[in-house]
C-alpha atoms as a PDB file:
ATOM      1  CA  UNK A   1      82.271  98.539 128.834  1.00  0.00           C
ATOM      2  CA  UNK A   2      84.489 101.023 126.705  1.00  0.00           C
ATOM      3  CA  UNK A   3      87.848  99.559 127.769  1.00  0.00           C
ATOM      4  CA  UNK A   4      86.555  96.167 127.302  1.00  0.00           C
ATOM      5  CA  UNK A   5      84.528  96.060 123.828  1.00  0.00           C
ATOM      6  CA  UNK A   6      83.041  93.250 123.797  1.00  0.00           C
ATOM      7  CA  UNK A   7      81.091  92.348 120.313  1.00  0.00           C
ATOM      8  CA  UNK A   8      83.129  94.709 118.650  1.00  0.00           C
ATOM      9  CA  UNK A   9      85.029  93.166 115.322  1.00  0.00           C
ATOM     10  CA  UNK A  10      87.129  96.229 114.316  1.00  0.00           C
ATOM     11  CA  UNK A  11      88.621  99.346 115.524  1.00  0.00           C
ATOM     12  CA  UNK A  12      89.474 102.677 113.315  1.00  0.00           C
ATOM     13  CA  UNK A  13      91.530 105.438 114.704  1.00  0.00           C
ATOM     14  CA  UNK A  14      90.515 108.334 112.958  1.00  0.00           C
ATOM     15  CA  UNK A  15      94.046 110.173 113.322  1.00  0.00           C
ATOM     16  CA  UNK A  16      94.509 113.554 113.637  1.00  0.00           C
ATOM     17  CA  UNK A  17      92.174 116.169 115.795  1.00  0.00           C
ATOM     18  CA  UNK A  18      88.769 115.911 116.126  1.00  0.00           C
ATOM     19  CA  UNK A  19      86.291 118.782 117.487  1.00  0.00           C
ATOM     20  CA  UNK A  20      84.159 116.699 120.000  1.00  0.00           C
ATOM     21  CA  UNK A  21      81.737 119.046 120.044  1.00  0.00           C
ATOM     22  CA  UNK A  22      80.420 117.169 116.950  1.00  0.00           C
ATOM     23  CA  UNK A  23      77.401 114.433 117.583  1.00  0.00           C
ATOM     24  CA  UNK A  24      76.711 111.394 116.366  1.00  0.00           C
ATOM     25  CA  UNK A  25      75.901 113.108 113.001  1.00  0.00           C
ATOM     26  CA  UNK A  26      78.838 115.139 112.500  1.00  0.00           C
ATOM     27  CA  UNK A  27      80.975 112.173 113.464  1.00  0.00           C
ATOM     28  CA  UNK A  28      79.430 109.707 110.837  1.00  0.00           C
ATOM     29  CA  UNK A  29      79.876 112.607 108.130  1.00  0.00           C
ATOM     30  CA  UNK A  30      83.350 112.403 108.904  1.00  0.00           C
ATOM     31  CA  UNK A  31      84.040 108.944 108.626  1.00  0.00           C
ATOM     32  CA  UNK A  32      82.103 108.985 105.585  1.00  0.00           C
ATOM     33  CA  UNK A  33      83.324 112.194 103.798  1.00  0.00           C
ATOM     34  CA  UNK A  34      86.662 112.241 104.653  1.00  0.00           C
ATOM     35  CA  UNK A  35      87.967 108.632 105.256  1.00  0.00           C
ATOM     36  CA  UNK A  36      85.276 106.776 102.678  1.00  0.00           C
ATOM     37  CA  UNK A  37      84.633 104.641 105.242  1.00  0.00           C
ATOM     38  CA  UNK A  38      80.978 103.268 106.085  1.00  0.00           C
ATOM     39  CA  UNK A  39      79.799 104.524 109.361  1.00  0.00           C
ATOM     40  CA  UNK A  40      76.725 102.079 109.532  1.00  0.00           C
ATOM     41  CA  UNK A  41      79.566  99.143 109.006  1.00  0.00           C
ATOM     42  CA  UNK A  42      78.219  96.659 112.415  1.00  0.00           C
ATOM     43  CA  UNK A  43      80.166  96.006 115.298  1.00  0.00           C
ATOM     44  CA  UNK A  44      83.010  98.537 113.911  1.00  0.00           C
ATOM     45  CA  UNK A  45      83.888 101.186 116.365  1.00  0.00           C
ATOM     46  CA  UNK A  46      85.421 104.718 115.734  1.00  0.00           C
ATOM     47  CA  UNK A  47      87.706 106.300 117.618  1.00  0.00           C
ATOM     48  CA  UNK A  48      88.219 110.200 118.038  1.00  0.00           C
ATOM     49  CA  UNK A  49      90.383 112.828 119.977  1.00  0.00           C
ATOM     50  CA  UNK A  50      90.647 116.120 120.417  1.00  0.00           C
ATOM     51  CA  UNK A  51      93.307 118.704 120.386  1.00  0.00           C
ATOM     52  CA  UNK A  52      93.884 118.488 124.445  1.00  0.00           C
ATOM     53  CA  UNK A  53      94.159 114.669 124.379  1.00  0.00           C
ATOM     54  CA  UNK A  54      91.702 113.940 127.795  1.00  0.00           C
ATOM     55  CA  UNK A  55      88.923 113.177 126.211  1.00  0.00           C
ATOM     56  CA  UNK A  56      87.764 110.772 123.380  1.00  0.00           C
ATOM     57  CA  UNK A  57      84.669 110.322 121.955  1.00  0.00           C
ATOM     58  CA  UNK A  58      83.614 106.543 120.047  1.00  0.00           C
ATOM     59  CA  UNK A  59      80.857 105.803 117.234  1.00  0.00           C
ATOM     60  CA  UNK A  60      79.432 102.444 117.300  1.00  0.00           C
ATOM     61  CA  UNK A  61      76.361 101.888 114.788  1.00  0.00           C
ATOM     62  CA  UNK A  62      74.544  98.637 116.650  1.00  0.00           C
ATOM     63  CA  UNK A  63      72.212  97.979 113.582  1.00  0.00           C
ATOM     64  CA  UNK A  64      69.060  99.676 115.128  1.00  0.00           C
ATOM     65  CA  UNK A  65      70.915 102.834 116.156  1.00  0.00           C
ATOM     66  CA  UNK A  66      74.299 104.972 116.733  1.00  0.00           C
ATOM     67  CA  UNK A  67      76.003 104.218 120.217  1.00  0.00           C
ATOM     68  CA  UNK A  68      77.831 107.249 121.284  1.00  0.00           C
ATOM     69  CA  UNK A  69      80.792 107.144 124.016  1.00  0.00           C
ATOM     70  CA  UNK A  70      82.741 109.694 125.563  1.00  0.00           C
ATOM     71  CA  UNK A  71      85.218 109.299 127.985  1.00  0.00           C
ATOM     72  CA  UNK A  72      87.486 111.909 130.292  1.00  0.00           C
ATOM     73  CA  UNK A  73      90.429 110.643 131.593  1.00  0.00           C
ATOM     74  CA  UNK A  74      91.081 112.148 134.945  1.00  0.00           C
ATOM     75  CA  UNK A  75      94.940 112.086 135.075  1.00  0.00           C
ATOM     76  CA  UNK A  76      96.454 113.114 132.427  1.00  0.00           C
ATOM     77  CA  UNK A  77      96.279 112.520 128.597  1.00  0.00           C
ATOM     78  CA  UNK A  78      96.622 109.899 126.044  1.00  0.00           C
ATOM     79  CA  UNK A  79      99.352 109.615 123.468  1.00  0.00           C
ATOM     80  CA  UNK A  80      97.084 110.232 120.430  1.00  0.00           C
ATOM     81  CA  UNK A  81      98.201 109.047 116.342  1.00  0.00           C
ATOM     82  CA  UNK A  82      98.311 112.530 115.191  1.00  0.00           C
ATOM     83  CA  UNK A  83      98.854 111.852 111.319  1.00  0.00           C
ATOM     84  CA  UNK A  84      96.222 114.435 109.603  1.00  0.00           C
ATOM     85  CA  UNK A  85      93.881 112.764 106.913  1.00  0.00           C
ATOM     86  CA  UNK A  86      94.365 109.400 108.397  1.00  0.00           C
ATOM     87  CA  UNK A  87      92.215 106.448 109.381  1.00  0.00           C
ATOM     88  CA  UNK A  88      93.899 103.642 111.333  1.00  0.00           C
ATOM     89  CA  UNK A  89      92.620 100.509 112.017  1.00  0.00           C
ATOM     90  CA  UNK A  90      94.037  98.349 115.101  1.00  0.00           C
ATOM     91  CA  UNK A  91      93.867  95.413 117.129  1.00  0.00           C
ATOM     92  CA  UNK A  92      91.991  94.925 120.180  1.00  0.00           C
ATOM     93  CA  UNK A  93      95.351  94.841 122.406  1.00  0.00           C
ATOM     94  CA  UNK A  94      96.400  97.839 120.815  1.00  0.00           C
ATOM     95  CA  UNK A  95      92.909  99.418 121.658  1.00  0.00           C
ATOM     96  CA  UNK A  96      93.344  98.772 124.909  1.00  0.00           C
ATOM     97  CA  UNK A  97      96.649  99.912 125.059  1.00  0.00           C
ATOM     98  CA  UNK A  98      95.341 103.603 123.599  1.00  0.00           C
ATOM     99  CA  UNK A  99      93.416 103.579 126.652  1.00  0.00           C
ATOM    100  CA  UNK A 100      95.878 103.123 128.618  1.00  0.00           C
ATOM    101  CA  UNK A 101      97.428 106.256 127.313  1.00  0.00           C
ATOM    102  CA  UNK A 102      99.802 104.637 124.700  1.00  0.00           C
ATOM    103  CA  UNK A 103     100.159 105.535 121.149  1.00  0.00           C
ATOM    104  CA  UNK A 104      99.456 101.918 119.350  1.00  0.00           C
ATOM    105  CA  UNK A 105     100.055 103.477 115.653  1.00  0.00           C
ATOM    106  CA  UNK A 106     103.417 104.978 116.478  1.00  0.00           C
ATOM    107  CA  UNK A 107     104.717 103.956 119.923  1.00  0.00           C
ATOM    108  CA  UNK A 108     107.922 105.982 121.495  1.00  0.00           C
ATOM    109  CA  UNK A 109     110.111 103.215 122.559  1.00  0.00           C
ATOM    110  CA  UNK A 110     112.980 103.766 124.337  1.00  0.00           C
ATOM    111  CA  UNK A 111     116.111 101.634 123.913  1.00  0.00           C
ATOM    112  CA  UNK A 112     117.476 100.533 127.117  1.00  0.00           C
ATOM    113  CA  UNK A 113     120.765  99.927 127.754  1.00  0.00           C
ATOM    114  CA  UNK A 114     121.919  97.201 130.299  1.00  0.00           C
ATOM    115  CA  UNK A 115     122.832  98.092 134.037  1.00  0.00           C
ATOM    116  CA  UNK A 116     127.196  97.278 133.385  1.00  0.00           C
ATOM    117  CA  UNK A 117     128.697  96.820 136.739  1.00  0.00           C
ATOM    118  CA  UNK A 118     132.362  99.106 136.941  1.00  0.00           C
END
């Protein structure tokens, strides 16, 4: 369900770490004191991280209610935006791409150079 967000119109990396021991209300006072964003804004889901990078945590207001996720990834960590005092928003490839483990905001990409025969 997380990976493939369906019904979901927007999604907003809130950059930076994140103490997930916050809940649902700590969360929304972030997004709302910090960002000036509108946590009750339908079908928009938040994003968060913290410091170790294994776990993520996502606020989803359905119109009746808060939808919290959390999710461990079991090997290894994802490549996180780490930008302080910054709210991101991104496509739904790209969300599924942080997923993945890949840094949508700032990817590393490596230049390649061609195989030249001697």
């Amino acid at each position: 369900m997380l990976y493939e967000a369906h019904g979901i119109s927007k999604f907003i990396v809130i950059c930076g770490y994140t103490d997930l021991r916050k809940s649902i209300t700590g969360l929304a006072q972030i997004v709302e004191g910090n960002y000036q964003m509108n946590p009750f804004e339908k079908d928009v889901l938040f994003l968060f991280c913290g410091r170790r990078g294994d776990r993520i945590k996502a606020l989803l207001w359905e119109g009746s209610g808060f939808l919290l996720l959390y999710k461990r990834f079991e090997n290894g960590s994802i490549s996180w935006p780490r930008t302080p005092d910054e709210a991101v928003s991104i496509s739904k490839h790209e969300y599924r791409l942080l997923l993945q483990g890949l840094n949508p905001v700032k990817p590393k990409v490596q230049d390649v150079q061609p195989f030249s025969s001697f």
